[in-house]
PDB file of N, CA and C in Angstrom:
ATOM      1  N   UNK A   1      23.346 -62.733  10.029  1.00  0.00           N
ATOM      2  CA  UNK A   1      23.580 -62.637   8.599  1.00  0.00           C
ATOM      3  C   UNK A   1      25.087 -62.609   8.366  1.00  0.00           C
ATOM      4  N   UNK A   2      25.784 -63.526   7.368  1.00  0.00           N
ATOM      5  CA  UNK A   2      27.031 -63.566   6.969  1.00  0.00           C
ATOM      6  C   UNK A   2      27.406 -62.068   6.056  1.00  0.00           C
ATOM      7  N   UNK A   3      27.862 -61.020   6.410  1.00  0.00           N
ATOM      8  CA  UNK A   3      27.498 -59.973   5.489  1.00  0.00           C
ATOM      9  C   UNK A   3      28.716 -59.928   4.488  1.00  0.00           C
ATOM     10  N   UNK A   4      29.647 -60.410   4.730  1.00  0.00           N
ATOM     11  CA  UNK A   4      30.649 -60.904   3.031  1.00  0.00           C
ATOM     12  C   UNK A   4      29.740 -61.765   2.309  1.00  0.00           C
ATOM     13  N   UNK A   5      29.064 -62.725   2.798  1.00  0.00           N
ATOM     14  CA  UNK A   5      28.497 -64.131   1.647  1.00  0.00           C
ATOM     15  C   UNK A   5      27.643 -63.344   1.199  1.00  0.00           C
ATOM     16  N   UNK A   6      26.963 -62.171   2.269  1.00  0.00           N
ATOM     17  CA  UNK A   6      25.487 -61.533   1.200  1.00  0.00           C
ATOM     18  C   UNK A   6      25.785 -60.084  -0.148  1.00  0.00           C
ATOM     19  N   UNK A   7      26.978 -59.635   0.344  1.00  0.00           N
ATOM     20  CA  UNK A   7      27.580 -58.650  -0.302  1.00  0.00           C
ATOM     21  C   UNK A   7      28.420 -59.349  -1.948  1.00  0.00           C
ATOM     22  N   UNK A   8      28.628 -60.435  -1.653  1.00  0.00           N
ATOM     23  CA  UNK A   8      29.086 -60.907  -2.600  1.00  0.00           C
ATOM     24  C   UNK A   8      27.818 -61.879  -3.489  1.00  0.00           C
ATOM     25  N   UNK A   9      26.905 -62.122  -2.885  1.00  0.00           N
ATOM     26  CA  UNK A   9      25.750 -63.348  -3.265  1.00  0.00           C
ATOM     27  C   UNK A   9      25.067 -62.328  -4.771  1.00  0.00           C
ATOM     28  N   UNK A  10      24.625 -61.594  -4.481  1.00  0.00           N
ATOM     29  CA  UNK A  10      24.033 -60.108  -5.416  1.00  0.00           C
ATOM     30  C   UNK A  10      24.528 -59.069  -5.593  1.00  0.00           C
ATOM     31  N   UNK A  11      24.969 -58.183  -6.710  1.00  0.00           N
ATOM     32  CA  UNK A  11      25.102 -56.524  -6.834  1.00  0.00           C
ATOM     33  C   UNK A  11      23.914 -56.232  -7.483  1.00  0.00           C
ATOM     34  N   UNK A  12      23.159 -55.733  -6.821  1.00  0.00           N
ATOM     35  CA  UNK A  12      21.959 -54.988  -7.417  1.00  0.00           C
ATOM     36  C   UNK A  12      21.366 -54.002  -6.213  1.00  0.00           C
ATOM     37  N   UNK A  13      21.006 -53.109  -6.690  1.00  0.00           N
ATOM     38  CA  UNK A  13      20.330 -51.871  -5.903  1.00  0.00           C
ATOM     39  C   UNK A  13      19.265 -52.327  -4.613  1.00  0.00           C
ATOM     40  N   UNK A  14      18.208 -53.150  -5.113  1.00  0.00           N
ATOM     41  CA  UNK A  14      17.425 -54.347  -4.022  1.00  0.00           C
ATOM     42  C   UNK A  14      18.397 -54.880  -2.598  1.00  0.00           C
ATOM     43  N   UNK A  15      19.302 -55.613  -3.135  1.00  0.00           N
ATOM     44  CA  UNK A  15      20.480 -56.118  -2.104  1.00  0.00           C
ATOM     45  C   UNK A  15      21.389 -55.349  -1.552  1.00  0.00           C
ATOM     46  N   UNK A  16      21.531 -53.943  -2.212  1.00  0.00           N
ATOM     47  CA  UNK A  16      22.168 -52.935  -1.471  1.00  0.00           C
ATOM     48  C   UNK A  16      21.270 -52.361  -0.284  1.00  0.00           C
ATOM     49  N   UNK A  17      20.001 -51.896  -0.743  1.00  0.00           N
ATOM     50  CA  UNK A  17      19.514 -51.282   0.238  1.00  0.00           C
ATOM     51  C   UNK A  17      19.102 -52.212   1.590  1.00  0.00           C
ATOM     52  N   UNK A  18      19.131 -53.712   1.293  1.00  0.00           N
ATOM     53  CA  UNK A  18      18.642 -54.846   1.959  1.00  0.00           C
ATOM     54  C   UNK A  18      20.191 -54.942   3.241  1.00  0.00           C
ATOM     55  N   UNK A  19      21.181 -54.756   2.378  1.00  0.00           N
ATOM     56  CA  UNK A  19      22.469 -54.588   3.459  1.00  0.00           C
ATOM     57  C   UNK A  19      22.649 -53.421   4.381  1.00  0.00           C
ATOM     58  N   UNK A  20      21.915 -52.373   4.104  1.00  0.00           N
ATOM     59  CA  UNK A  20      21.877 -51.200   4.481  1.00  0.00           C
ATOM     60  C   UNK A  20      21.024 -51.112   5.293  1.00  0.00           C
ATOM     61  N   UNK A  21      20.069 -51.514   4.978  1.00  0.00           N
ATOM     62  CA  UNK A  21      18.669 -51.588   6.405  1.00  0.00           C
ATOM     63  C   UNK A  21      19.608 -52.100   7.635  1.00  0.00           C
ATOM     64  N   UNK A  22      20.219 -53.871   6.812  1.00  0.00           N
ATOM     65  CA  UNK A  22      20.470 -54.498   8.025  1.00  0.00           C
ATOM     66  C   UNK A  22      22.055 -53.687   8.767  1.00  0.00           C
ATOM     67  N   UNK A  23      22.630 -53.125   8.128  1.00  0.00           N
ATOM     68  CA  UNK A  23      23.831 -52.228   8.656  1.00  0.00           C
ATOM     69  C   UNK A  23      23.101 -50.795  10.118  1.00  0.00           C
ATOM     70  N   UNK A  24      21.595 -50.709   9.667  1.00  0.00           N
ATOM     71  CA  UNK A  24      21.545 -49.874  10.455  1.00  0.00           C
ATOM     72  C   UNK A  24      20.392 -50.041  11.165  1.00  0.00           C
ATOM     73  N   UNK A  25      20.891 -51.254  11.526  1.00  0.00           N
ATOM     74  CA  UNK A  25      19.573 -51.605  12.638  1.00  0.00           C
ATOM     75  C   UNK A  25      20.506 -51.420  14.150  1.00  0.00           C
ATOM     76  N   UNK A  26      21.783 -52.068  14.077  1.00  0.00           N
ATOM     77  CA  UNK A  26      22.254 -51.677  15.292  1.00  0.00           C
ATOM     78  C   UNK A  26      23.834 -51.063  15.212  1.00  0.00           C
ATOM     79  N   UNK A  27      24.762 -50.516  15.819  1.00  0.00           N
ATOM     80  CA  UNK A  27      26.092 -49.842  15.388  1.00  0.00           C
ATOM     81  C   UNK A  27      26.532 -51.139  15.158  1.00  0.00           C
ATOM     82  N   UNK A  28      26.607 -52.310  16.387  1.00  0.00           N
ATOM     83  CA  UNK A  28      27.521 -53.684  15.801  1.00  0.00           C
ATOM     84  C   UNK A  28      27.552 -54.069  14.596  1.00  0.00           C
ATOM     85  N   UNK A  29      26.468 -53.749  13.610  1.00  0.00           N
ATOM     86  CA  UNK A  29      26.277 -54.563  12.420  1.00  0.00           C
ATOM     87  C   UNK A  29      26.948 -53.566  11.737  1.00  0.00           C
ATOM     88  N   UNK A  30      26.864 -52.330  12.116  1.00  0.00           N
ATOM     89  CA  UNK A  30      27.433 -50.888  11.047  1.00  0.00           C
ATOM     90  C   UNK A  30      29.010 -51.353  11.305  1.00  0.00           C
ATOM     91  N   UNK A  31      29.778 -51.606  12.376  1.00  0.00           N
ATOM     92  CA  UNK A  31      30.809 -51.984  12.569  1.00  0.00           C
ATOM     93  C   UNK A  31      31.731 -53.574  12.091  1.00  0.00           C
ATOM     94  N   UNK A  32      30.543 -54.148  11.860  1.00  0.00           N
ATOM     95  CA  UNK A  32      30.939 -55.096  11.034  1.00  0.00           C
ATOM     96  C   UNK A  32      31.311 -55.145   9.766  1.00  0.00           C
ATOM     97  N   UNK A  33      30.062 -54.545   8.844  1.00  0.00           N
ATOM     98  CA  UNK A  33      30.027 -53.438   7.811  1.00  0.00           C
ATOM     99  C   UNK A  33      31.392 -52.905   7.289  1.00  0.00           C
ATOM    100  N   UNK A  34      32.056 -52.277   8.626  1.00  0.00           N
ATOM    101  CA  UNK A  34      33.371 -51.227   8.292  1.00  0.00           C
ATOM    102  C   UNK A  34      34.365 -52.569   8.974  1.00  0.00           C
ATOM    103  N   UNK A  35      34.554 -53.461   9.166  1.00  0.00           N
ATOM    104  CA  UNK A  35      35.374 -54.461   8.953  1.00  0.00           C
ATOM    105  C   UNK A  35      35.807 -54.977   7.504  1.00  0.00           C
ATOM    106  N   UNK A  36      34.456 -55.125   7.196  1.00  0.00           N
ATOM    107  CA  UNK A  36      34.549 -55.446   5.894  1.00  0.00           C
ATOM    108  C   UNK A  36      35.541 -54.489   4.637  1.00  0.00           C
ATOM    109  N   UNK A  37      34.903 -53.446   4.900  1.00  0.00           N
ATOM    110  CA  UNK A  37      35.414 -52.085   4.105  1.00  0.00           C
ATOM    111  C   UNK A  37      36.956 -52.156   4.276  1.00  0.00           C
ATOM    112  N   UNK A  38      37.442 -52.363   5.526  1.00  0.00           N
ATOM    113  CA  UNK A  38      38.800 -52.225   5.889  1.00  0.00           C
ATOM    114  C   UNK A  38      39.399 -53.160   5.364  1.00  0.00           C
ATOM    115  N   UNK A  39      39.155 -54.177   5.892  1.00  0.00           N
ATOM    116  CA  UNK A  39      40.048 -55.766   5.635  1.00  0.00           C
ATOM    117  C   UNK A  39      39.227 -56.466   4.553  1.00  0.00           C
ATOM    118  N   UNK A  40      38.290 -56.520   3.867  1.00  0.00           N
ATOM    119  CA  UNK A  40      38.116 -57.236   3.009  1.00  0.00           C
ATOM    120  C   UNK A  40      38.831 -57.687   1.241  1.00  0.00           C
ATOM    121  N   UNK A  41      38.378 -58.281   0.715  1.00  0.00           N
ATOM    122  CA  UNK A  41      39.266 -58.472  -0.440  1.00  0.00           C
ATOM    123  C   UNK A  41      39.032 -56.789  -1.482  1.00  0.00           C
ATOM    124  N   UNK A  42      39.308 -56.903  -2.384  1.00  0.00           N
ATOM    125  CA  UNK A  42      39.004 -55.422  -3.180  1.00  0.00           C
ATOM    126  C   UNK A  42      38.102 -55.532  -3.412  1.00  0.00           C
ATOM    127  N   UNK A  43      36.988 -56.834  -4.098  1.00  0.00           N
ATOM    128  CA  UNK A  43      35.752 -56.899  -4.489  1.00  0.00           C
ATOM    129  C   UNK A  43      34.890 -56.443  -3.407  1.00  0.00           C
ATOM    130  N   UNK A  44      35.018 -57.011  -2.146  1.00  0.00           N
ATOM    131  CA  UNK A  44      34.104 -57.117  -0.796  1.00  0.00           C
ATOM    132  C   UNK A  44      34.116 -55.312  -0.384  1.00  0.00           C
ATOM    133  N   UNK A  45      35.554 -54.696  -0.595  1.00  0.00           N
ATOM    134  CA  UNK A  45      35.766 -53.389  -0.267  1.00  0.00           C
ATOM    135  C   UNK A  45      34.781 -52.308  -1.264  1.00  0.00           C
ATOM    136  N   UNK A  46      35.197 -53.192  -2.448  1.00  0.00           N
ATOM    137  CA  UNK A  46      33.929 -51.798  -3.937  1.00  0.00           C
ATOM    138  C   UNK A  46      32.755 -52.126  -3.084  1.00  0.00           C
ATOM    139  N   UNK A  47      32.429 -53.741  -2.757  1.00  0.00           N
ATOM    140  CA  UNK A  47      30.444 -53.414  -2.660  1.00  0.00           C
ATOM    141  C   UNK A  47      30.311 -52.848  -1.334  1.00  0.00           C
ATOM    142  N   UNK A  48      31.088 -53.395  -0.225  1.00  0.00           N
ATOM    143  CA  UNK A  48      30.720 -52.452   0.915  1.00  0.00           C
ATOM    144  C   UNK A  48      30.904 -50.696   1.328  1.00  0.00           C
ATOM    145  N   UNK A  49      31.673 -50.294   0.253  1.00  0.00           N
ATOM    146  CA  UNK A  49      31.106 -48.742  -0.134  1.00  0.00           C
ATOM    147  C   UNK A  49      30.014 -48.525  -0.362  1.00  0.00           C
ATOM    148  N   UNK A  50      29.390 -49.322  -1.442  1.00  0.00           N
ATOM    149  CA  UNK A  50      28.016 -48.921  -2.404  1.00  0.00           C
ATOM    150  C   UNK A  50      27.236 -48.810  -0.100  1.00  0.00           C
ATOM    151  N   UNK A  51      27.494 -50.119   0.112  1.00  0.00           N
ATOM    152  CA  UNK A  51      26.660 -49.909   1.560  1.00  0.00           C
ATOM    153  C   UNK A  51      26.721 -48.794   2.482  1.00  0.00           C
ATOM    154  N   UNK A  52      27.768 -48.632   2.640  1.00  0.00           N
ATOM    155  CA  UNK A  52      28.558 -47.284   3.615  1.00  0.00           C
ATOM    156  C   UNK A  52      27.936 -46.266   3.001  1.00  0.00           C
ATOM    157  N   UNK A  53      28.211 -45.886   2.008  1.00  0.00           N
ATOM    158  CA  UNK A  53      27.625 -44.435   1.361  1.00  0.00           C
ATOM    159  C   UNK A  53      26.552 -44.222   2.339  1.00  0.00           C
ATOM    160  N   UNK A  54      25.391 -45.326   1.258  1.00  0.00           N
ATOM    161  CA  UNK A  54      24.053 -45.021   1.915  1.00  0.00           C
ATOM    162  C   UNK A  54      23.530 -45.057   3.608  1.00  0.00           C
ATOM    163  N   UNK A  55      24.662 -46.099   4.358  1.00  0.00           N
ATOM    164  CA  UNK A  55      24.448 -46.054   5.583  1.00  0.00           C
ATOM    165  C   UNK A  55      25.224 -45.358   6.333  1.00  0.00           C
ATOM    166  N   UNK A  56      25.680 -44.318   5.765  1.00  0.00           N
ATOM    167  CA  UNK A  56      26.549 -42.945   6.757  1.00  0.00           C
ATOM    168  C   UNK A  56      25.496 -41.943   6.926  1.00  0.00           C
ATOM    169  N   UNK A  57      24.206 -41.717   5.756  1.00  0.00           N
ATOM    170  CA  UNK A  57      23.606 -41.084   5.305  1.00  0.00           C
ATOM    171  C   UNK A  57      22.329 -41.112   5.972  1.00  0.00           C
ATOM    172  N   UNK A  58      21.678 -42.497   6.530  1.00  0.00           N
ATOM    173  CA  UNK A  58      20.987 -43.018   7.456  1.00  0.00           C
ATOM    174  C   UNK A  58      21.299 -42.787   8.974  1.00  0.00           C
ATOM    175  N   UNK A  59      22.335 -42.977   9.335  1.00  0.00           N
ATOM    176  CA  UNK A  59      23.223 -43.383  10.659  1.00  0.00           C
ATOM    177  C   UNK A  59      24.212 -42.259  10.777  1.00  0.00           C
ATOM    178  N   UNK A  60      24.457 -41.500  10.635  1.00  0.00           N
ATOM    179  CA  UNK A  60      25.515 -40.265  10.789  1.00  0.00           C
ATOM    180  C   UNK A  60      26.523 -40.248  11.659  1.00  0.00           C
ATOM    181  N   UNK A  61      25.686 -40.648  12.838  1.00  0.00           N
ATOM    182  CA  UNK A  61      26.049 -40.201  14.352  1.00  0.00           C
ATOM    183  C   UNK A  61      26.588 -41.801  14.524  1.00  0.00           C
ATOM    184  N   UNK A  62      26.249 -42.761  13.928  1.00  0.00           N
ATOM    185  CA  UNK A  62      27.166 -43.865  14.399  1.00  0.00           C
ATOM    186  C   UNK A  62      28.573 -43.752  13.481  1.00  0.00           C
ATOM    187  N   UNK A  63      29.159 -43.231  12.906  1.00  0.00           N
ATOM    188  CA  UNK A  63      30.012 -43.160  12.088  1.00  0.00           C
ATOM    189  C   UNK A  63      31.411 -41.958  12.501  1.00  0.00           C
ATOM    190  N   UNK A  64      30.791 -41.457  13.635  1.00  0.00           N
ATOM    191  CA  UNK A  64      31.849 -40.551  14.364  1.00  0.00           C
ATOM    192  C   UNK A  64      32.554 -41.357  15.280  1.00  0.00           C
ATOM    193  N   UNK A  65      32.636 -42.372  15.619  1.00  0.00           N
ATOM    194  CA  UNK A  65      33.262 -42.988  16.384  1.00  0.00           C
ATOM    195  C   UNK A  65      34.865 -43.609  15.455  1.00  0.00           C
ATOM    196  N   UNK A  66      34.399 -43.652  14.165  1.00  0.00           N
ATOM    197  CA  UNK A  66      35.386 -44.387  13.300  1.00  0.00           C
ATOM    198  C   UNK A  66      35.807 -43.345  12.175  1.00  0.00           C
ATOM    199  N   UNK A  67      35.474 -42.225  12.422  1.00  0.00           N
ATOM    200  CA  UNK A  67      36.094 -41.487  11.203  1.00  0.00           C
ATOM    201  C   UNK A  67      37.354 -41.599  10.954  1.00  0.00           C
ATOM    202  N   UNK A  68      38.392 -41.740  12.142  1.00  0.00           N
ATOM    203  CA  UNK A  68      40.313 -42.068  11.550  1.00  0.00           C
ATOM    204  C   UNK A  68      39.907 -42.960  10.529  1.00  0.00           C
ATOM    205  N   UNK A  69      39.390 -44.257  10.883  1.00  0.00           N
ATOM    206  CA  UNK A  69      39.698 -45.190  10.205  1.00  0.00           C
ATOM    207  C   UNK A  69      39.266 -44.861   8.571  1.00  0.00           C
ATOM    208  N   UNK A  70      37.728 -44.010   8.742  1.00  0.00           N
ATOM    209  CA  UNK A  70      37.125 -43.779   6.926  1.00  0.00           C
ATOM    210  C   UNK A  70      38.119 -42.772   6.368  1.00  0.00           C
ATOM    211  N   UNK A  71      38.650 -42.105   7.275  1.00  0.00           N
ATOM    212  CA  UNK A  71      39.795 -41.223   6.629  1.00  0.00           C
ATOM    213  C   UNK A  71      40.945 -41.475   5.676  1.00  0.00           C
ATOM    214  N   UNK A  72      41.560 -42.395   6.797  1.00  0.00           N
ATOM    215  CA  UNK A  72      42.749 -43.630   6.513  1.00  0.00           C
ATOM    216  C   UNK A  72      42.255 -44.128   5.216  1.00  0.00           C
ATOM    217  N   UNK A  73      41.417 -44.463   4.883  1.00  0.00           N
ATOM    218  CA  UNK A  73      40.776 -44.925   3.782  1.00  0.00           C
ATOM    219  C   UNK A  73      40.647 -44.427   2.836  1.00  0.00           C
ATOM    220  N   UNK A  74      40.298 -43.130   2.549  1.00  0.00           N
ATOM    221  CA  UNK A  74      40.139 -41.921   1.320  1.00  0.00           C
ATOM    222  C   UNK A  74      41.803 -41.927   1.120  1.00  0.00           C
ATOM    223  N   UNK A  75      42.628 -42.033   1.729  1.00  0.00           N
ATOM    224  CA  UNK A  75      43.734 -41.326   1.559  1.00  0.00           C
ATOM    225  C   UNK A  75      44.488 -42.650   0.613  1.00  0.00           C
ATOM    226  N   UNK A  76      45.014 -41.802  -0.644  1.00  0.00           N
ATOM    227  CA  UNK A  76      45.550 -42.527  -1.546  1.00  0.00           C
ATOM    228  C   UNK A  76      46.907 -43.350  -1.137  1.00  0.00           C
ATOM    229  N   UNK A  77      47.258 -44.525  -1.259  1.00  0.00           N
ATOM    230  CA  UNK A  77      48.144 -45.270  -0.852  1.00  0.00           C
ATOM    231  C   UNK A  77      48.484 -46.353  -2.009  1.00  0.00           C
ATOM    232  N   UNK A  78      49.648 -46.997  -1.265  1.00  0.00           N
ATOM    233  CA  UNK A  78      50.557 -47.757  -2.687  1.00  0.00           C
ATOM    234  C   UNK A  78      49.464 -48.845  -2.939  1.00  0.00           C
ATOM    235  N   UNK A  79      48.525 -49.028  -2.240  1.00  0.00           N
ATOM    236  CA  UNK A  79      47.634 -50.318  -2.409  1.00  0.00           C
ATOM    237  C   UNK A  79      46.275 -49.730  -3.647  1.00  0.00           C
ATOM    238  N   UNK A  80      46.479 -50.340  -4.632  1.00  0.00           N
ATOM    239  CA  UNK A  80      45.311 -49.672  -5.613  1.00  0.00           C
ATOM    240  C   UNK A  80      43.710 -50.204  -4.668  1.00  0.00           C
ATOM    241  N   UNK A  81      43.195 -49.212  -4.697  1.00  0.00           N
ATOM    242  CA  UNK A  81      41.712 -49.338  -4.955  1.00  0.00           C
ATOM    243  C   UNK A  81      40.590 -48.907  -5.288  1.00  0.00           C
ATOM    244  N   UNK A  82      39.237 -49.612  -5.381  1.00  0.00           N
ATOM    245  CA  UNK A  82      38.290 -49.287  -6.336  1.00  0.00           C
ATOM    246  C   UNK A  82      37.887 -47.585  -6.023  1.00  0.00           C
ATOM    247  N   UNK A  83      37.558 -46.873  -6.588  1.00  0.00           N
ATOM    248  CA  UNK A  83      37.124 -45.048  -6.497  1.00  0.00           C
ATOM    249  C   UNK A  83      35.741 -45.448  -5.710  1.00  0.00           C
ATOM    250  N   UNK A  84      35.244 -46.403  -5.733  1.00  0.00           N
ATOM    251  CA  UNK A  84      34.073 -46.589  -4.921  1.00  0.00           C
ATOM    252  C   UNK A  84      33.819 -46.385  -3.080  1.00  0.00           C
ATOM    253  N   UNK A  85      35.928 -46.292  -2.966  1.00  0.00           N
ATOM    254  CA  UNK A  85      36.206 -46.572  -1.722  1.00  0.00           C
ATOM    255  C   UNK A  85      35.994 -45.436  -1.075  1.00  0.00           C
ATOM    256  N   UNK A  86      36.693 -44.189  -1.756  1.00  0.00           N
ATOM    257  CA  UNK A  86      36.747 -42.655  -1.594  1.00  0.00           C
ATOM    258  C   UNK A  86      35.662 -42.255  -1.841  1.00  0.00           C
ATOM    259  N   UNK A  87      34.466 -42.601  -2.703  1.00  0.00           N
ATOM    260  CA  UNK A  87      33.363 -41.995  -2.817  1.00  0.00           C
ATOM    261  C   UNK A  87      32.258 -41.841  -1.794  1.00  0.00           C
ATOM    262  N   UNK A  88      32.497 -43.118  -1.111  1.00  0.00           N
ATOM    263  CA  UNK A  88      31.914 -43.658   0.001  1.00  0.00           C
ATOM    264  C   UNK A  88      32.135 -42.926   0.989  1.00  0.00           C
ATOM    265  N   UNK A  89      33.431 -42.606   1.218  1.00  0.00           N
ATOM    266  CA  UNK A  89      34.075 -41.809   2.542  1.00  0.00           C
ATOM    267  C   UNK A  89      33.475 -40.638   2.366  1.00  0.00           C
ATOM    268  N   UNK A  90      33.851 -39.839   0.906  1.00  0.00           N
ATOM    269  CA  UNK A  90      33.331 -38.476   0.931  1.00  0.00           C
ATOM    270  C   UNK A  90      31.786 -38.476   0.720  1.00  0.00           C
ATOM    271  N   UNK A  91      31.170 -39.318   0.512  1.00  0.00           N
ATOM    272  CA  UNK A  91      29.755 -39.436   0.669  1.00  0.00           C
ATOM    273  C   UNK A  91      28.954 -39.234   2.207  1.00  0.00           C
ATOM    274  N   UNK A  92      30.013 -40.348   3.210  1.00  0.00           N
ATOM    275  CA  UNK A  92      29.461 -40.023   4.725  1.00  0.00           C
ATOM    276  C   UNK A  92      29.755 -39.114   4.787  1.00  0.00           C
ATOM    277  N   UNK A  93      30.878 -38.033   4.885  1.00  0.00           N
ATOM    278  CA  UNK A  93      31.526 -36.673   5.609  1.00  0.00           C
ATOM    279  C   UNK A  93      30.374 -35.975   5.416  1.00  0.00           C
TER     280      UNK A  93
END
């Protein structure tokens, strides 16, 4: 699954949870997931929160491996972004 083309294809609750299943079927895909979150454009970064939230919440224990990085992320910087980003973070913790 291309998970930018599908994150961007739909925003709706259906296609969230549909990214989220597939985020936590194996850590690679959860790690792809948080590629996205990191390096993606700002749009790709808001929807792959809505995903993260729910798949930190599912998956817990795969998400300790990368906490610097969700950290790095909450933390406010000169680069604006969506509140969806931080919600996400403090949603897994």
């Amino acid at each position: 699954m291309n998970l930018r083309a599908e994150l961007l294809r739909e925003h709706s609750a259906r296609q969230t949870r549909r990214l989220t299943d597939y985020a936590c079927t194996h850590p690679k895909y959860l790690a792809e997931l948080l590629r996205v979150f990191w390096y993606g454009t700002p749009r790709e970064r808001q929807l792959a929160a809505d995903v993260l939230g729910l798949a930190g919440q599912q998956r817990p224990a795969w998400l300790v491996p990368h906490l610097p990085g969700l950290l790095a992320a909450a933390q406010p910087g000169q680069v604006k972004q969506h509140p969806a980003v931080r919600r996400s973070v403090v949603r897994v913790l």
